[in-house]
C-alpha atoms as a PDB file:
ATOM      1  CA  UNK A   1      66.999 -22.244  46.884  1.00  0.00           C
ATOM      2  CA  UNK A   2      65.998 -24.970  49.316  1.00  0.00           C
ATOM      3  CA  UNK A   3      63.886 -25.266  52.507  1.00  0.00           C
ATOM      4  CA  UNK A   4      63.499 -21.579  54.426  1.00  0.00           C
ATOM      5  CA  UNK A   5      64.771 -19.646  51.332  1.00  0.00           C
ATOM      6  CA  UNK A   6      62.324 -17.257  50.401  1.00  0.00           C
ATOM      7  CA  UNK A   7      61.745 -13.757  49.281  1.00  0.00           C
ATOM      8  CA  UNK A   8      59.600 -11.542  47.198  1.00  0.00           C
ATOM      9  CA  UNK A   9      60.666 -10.741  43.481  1.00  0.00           C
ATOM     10  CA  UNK A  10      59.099  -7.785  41.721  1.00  0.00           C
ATOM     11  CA  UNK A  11      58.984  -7.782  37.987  1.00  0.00           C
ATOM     12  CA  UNK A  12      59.289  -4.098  36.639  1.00  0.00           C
ATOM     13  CA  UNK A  13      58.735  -3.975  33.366  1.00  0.00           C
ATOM     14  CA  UNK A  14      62.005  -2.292  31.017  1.00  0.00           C
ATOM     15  CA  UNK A  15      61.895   1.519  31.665  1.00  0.00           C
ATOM     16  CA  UNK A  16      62.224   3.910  29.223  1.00  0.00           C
ATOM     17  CA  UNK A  17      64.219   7.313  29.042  1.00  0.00           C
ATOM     18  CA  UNK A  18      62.604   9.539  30.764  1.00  0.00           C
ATOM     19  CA  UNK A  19      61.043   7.963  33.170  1.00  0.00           C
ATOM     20  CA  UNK A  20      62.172   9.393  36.246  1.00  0.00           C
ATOM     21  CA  UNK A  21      60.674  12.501  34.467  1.00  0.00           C
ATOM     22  CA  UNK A  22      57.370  10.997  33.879  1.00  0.00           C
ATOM     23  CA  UNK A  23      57.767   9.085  30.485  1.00  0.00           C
ATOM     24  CA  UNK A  24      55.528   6.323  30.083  1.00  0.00           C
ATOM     25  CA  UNK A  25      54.693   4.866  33.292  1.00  0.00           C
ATOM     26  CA  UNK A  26      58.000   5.272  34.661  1.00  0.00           C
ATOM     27  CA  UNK A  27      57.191   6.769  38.110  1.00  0.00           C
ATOM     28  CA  UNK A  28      54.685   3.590  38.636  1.00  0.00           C
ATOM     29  CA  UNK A  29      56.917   1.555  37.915  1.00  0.00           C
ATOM     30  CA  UNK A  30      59.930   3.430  40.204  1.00  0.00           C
ATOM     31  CA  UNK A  31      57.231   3.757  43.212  1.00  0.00           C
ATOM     32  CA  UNK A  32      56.959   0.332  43.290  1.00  0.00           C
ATOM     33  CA  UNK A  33      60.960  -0.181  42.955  1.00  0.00           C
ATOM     34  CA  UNK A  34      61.683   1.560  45.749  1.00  0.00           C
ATOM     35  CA  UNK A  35      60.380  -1.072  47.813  1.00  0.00           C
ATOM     36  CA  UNK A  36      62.832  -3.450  46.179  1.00  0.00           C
ATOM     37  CA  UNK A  37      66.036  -3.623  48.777  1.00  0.00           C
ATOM     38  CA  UNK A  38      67.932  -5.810  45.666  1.00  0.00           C
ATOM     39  CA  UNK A  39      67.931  -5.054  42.097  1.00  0.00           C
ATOM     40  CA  UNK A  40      68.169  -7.437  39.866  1.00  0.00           C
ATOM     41  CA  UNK A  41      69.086  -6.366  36.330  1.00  0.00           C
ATOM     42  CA  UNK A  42      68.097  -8.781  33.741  1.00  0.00           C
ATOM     43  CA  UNK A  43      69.553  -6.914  29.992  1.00  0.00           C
ATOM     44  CA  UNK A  44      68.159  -9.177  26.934  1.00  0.00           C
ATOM     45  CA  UNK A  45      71.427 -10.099  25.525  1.00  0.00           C
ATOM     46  CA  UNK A  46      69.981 -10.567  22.011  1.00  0.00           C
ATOM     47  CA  UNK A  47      69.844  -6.928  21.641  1.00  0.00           C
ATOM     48  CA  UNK A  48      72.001  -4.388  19.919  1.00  0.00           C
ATOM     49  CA  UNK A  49      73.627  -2.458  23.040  1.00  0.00           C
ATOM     50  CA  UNK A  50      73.278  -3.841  25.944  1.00  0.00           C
ATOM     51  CA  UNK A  51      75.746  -1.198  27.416  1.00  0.00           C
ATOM     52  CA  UNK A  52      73.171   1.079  26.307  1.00  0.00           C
ATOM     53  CA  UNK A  53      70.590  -0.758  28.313  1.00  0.00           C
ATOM     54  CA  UNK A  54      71.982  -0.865  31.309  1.00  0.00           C
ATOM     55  CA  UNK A  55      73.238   2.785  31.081  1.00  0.00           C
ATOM     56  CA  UNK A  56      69.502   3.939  30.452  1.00  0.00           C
ATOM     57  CA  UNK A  57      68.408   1.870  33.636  1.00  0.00           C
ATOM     58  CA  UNK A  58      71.422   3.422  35.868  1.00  0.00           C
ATOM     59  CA  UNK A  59      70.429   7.012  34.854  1.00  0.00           C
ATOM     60  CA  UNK A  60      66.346   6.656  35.330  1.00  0.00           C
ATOM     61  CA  UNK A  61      67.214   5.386  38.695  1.00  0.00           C
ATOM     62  CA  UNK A  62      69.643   7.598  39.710  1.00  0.00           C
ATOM     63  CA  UNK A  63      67.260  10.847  38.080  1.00  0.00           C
ATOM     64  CA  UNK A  64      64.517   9.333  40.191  1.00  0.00           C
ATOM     65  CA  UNK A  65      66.242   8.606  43.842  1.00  0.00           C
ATOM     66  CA  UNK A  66      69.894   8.605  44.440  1.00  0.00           C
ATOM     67  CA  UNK A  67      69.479   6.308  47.068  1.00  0.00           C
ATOM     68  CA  UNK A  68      67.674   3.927  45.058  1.00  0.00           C
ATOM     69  CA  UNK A  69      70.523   3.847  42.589  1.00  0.00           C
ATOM     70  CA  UNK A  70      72.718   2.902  45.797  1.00  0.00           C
ATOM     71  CA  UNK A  71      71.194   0.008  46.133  1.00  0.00           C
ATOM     72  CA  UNK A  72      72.633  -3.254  45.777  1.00  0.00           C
ATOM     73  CA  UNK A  73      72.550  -5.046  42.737  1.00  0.00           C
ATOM     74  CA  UNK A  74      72.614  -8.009  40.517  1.00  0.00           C
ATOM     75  CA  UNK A  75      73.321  -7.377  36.309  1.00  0.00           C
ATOM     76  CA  UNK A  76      72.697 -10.708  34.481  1.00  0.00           C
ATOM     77  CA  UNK A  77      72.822 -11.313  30.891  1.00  0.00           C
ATOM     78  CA  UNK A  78      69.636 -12.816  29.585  1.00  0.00           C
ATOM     79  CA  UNK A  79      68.575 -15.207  26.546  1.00  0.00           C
ATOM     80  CA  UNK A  80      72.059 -16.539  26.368  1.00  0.00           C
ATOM     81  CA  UNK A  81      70.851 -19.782  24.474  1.00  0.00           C
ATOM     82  CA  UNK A  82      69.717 -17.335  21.595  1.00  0.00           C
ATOM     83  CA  UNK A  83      73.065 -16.719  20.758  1.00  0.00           C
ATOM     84  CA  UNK A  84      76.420 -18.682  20.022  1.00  0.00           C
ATOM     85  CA  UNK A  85      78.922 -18.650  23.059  1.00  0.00           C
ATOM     86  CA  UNK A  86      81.605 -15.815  21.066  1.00  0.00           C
ATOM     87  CA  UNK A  87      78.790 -13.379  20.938  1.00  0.00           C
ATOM     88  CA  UNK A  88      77.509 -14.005  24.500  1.00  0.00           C
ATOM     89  CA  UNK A  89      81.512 -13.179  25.601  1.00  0.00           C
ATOM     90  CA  UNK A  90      80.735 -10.059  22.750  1.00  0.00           C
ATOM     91  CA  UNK A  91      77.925  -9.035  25.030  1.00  0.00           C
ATOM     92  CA  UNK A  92      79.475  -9.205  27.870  1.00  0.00           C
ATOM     93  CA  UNK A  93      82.237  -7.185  27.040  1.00  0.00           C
ATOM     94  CA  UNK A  94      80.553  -4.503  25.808  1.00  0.00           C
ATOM     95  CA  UNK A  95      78.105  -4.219  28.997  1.00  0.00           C
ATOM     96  CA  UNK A  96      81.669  -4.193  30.805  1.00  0.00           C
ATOM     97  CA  UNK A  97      81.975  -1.088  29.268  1.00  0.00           C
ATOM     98  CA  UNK A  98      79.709   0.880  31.387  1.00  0.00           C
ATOM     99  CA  UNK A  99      79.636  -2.056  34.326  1.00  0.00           C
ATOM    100  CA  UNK A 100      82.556  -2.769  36.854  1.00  0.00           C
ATOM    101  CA  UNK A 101      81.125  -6.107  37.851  1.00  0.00           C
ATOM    102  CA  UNK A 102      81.172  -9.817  36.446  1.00  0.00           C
ATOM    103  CA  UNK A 103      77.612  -9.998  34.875  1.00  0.00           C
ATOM    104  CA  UNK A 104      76.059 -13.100  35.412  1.00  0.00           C
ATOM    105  CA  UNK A 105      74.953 -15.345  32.102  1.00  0.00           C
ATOM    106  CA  UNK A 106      71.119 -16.953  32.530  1.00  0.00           C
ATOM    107  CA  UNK A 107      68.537 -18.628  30.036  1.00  0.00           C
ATOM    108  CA  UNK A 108      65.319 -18.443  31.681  1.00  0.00           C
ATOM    109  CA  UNK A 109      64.262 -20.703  28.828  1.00  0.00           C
ATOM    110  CA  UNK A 110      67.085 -23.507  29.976  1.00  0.00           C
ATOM    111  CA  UNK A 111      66.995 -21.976  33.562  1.00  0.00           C
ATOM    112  CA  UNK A 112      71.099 -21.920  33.115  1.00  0.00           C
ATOM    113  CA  UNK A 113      72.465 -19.485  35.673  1.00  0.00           C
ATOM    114  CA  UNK A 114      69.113 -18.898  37.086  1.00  0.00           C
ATOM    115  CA  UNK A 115      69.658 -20.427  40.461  1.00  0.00           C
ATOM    116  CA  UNK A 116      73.410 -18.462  40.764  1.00  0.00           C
ATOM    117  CA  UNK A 117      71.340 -15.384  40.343  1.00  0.00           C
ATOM    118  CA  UNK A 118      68.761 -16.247  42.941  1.00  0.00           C
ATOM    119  CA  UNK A 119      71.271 -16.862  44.937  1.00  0.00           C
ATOM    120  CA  UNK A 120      72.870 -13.468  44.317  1.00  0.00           C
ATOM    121  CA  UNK A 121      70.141 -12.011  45.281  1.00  0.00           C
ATOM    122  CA  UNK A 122      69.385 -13.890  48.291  1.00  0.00           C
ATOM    123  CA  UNK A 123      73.125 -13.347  49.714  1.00  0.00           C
ATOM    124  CA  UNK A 124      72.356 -10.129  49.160  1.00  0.00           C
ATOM    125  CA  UNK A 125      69.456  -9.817  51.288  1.00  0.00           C
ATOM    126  CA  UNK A 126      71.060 -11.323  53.923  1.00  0.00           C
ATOM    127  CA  UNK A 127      73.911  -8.766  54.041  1.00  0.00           C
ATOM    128  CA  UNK A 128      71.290  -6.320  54.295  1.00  0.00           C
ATOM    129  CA  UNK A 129      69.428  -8.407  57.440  1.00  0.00           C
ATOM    130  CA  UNK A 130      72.551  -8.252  58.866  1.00  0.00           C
ATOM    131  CA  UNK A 131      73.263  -4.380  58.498  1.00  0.00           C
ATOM    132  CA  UNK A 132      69.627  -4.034  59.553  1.00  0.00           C
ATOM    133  CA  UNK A 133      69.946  -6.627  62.879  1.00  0.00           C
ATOM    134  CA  UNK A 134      73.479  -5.183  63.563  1.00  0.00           C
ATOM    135  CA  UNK A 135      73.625  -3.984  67.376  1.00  0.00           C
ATOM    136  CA  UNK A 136      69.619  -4.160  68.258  1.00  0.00           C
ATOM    137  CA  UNK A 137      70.218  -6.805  71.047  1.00  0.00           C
ATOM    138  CA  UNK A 138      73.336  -4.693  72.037  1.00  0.00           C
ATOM    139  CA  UNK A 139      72.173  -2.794  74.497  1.00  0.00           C
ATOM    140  CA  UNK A 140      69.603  -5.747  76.168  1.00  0.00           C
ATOM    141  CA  UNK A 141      70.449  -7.253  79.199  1.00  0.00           C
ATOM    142  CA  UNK A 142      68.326  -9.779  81.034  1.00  0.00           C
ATOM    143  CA  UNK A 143      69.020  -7.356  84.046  1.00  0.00           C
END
């Protein structure tokens, strides 16, 4: 993202249902998202329902920690030079579905849409400096 851009990514590994309950090693994996202040959703668009997907990530996370689900995030669709452009704009409508937001289209094979999504995430982050920085010099005075 250029010079003095630079945060940590975590790579959690696709959770399964059930995993805010236990399943698999879905409360490893949700331990370690909880230090995540961005989530980045990246749903393989070269499966069968990616509504489905998505809808299975939103529940685990919200079964695990409300405020986790709260937190802001990024949806892209992924693997978008697997498939022809009409059934990318397929995928994408049916993840609309179950997601209010514009999803973002990446390859991480082509690395199309890759930097947008950094990006993303990176704005993101510095809304949440912000929020975090927001009236802690207000009550200094050099006095």
């Amino acid at each position: 993202l250029g010079p003095g851009s630079r945060f940590v990514l975590a790579d959690i590994p696709g959770l399964i249902e059930g995993a805010a309950e236990g399943a698999g090693l879905g409360h490893r994996f949700l331990g370690h998202v909880e230090r995540c202040k961005v989530l980045l959703h990246l749903i393989d668009c070269t499966q069968d329902d990616v509504a489905g997907a998505y809808t299975t990530i939103r529940n685990e996370l919200e079964a695990y920690s409300p405020e986790l689900a709260q937190r802001p995030e990024v949806v892209a669709l992924n693997k978008i030079d697997a498939l022809l452009p009409e059934q990318v704009a397929e995928q994408v409508t049916q993840l609309k579905t179950v997601y209010d937001g514009e999803p973002l289209l990446i390859s991480g094979v082509t690395r199309v849409g890759v930097k947008k999504a950094l990006s993303e995430v990176s704005r993101h982050l510095g809304l949440i400096a912000e929020e975090e920085n927001a009236g802690e010099d207000a009550d200094w005075t050099p006095l």
